[in-house]
Structures are given as C-alpha cells and as structure tokens.
C-alpha atoms as a PDB file:
ATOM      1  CA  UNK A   1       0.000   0.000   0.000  1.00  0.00           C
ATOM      2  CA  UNK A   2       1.566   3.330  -1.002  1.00  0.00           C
ATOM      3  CA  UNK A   3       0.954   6.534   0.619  1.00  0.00           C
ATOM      4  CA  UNK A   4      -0.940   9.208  -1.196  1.00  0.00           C
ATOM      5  CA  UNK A   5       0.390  12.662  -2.238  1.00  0.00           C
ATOM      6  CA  UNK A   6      -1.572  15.555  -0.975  1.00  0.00           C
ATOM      7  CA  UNK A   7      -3.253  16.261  -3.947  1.00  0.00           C
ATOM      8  CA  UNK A   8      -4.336  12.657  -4.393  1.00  0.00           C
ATOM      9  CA  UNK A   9      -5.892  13.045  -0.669  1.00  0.00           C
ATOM     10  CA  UNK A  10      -7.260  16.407  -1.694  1.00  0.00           C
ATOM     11  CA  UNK A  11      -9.424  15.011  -4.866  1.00  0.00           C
ATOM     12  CA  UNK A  12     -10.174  11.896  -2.520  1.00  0.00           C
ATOM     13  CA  UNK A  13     -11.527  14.244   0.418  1.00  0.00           C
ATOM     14  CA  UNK A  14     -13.262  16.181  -2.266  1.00  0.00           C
ATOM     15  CA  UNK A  15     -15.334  13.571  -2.753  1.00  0.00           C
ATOM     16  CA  UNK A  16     -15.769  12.897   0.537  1.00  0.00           C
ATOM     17  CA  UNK A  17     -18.681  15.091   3.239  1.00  0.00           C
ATOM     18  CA  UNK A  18     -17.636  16.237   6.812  1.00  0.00           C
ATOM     19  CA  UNK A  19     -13.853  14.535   6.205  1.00  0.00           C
ATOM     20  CA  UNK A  20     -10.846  16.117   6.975  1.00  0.00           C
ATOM     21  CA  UNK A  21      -6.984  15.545   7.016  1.00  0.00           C
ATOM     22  CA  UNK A  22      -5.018  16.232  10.253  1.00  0.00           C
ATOM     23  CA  UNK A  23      -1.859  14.813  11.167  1.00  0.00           C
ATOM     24  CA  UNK A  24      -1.387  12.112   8.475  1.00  0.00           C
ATOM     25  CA  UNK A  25      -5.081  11.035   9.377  1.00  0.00           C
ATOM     26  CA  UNK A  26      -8.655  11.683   7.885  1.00  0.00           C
ATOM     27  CA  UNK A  27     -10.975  12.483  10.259  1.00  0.00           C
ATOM     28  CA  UNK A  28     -14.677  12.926  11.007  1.00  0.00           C
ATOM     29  CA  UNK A  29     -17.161  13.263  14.191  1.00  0.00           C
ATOM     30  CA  UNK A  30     -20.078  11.697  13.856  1.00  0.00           C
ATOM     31  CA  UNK A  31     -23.418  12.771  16.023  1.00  0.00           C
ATOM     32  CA  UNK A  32     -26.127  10.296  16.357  1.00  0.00           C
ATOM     33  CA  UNK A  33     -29.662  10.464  18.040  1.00  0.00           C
ATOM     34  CA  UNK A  34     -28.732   8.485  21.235  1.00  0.00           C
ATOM     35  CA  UNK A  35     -26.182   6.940  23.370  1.00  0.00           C
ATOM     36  CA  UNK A  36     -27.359   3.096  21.893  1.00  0.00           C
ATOM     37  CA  UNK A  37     -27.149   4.635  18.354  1.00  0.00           C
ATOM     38  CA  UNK A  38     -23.735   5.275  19.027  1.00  0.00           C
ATOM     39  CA  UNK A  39     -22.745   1.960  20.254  1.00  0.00           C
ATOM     40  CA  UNK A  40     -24.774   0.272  17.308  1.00  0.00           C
ATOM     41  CA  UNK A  41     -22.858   2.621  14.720  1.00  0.00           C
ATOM     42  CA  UNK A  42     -18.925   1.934  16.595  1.00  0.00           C
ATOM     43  CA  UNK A  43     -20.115  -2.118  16.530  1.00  0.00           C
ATOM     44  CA  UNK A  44     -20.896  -1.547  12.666  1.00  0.00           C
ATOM     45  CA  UNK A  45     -18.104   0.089  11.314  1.00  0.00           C
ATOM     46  CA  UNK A  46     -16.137  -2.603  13.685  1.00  0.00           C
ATOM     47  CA  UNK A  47     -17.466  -5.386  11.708  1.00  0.00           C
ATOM     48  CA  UNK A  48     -16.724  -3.503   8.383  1.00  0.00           C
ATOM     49  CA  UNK A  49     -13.255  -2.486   9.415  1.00  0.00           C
ATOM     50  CA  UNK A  50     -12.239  -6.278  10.461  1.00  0.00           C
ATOM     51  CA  UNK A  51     -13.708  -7.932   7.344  1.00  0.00           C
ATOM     52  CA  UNK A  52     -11.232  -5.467   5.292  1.00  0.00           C
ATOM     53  CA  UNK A  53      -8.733  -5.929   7.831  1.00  0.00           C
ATOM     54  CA  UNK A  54      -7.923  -1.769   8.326  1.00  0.00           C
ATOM     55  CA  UNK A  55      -9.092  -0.815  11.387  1.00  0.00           C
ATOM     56  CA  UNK A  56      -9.343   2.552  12.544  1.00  0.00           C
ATOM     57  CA  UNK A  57      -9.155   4.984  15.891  1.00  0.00           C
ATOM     58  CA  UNK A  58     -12.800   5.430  17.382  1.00  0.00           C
ATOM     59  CA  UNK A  59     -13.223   7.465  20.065  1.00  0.00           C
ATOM     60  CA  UNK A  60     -16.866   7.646  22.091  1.00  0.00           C
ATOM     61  CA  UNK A  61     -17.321  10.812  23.614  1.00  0.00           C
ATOM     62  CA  UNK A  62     -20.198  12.554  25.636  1.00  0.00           C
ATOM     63  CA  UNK A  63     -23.098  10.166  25.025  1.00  0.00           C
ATOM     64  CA  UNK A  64     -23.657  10.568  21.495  1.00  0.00           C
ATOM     65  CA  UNK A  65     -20.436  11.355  19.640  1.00  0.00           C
ATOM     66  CA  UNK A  66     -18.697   9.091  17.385  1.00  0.00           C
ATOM     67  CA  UNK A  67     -14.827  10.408  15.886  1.00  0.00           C
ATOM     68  CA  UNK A  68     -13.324   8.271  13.730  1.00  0.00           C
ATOM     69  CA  UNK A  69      -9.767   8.579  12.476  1.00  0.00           C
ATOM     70  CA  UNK A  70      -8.346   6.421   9.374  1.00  0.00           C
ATOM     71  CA  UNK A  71      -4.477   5.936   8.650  1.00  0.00           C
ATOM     72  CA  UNK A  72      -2.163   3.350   7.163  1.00  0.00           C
ATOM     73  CA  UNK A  73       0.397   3.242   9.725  1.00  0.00           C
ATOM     74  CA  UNK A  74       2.313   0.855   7.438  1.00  0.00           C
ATOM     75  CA  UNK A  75       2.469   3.389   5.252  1.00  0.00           C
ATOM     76  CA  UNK A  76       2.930   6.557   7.605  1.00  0.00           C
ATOM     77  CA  UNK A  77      -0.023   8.381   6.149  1.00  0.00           C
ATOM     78  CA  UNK A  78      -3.326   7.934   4.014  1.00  0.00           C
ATOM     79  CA  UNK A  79      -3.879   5.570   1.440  1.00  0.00           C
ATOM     80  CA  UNK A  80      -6.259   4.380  -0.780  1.00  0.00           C
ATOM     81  CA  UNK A  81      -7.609   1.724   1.757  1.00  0.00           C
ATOM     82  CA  UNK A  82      -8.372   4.446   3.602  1.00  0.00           C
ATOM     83  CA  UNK A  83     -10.525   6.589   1.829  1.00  0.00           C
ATOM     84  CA  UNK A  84     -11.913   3.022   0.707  1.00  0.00           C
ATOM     85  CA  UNK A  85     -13.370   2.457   4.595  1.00  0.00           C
ATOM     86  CA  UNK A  86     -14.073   6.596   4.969  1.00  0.00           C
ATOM     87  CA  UNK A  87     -16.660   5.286   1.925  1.00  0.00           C
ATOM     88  CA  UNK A  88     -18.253   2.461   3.910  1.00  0.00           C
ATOM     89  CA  UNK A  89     -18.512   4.068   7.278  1.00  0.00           C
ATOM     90  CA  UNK A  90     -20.179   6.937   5.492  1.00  0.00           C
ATOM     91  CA  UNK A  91     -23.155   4.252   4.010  1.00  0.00           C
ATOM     92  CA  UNK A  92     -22.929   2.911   7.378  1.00  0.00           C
ATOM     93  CA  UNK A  93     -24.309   6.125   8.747  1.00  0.00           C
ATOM     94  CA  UNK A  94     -26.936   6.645   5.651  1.00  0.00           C
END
C-alpha cells in the first residue's frame, strides 16, 4: 500500500462530506440520536473495518459522539484503503 500525495488526498476528500486531514489522518465526528445509536454505529463500522482488515481509531465521547480517524500506519499516512473504509462508514451512517 503506497501513501498518497496531498493532492491525491485532496481530490479523494473532495469527494468525501464532513472529512478532513489532520496529522497524516482523515478524520470525522459523527453525532447520532442516542447513546445506543452510538454503540450500534462503533459495533458496525467494527465489523466492516475487520472484514477489510484496516481498522481505525474510534473514540466515544459525551453520550452521542462518534470520531473516527483512518491511517495506514504501514504506510505513515493515508492511502487508498483508507478513503476506501471513509466510503463504507459513510453508508454505514446513511
């Protein structure tokens, strides 16, 4: 997996809503209706995350915040695979 160039994440995040890039990561906070909503979303992007074996950094805040943060770390910054998952946690959340 090869890291992409910053205008290769640009045209990626471009296509992406409510992603950004911050420290050799894409990011997004997710709100949802209630606490269990929450939990049901982080168990679902879980499952998708460990069937394409990249797994990202969730963090649960408050009661109803999700933020999710996608990297290669074998690669030392954002790849393909990881605007691939940004895709699927985004239909997740549809």
């Amino acid at each position: 997996m090869q890291e992409l160039n910053p205008a290769e994440i640009k045209k990626n995040l471009d296509e992406l809503y409510g992603w950004f890039y911050i420290n050799n990561a894409i990011e997004k906070e997710f709100f949802l209706k209630t606490f269990t909503d929450a939990i049901a979303f982080v168990v679902k992007v879980g499952i998708e995350a460990e069937r394409i074996e990249h797994h990202p950094t969730l963090l649960l805040h408050s009661w109803n915040k999700v933020k999710i943060s996608l990297t290669t770390h074998d690669a030392g910054n954002v790849t393909d695979l990881d605007f691939k998952l940004a895709k699927q946690i985004d239909e997740i959340r549809k």
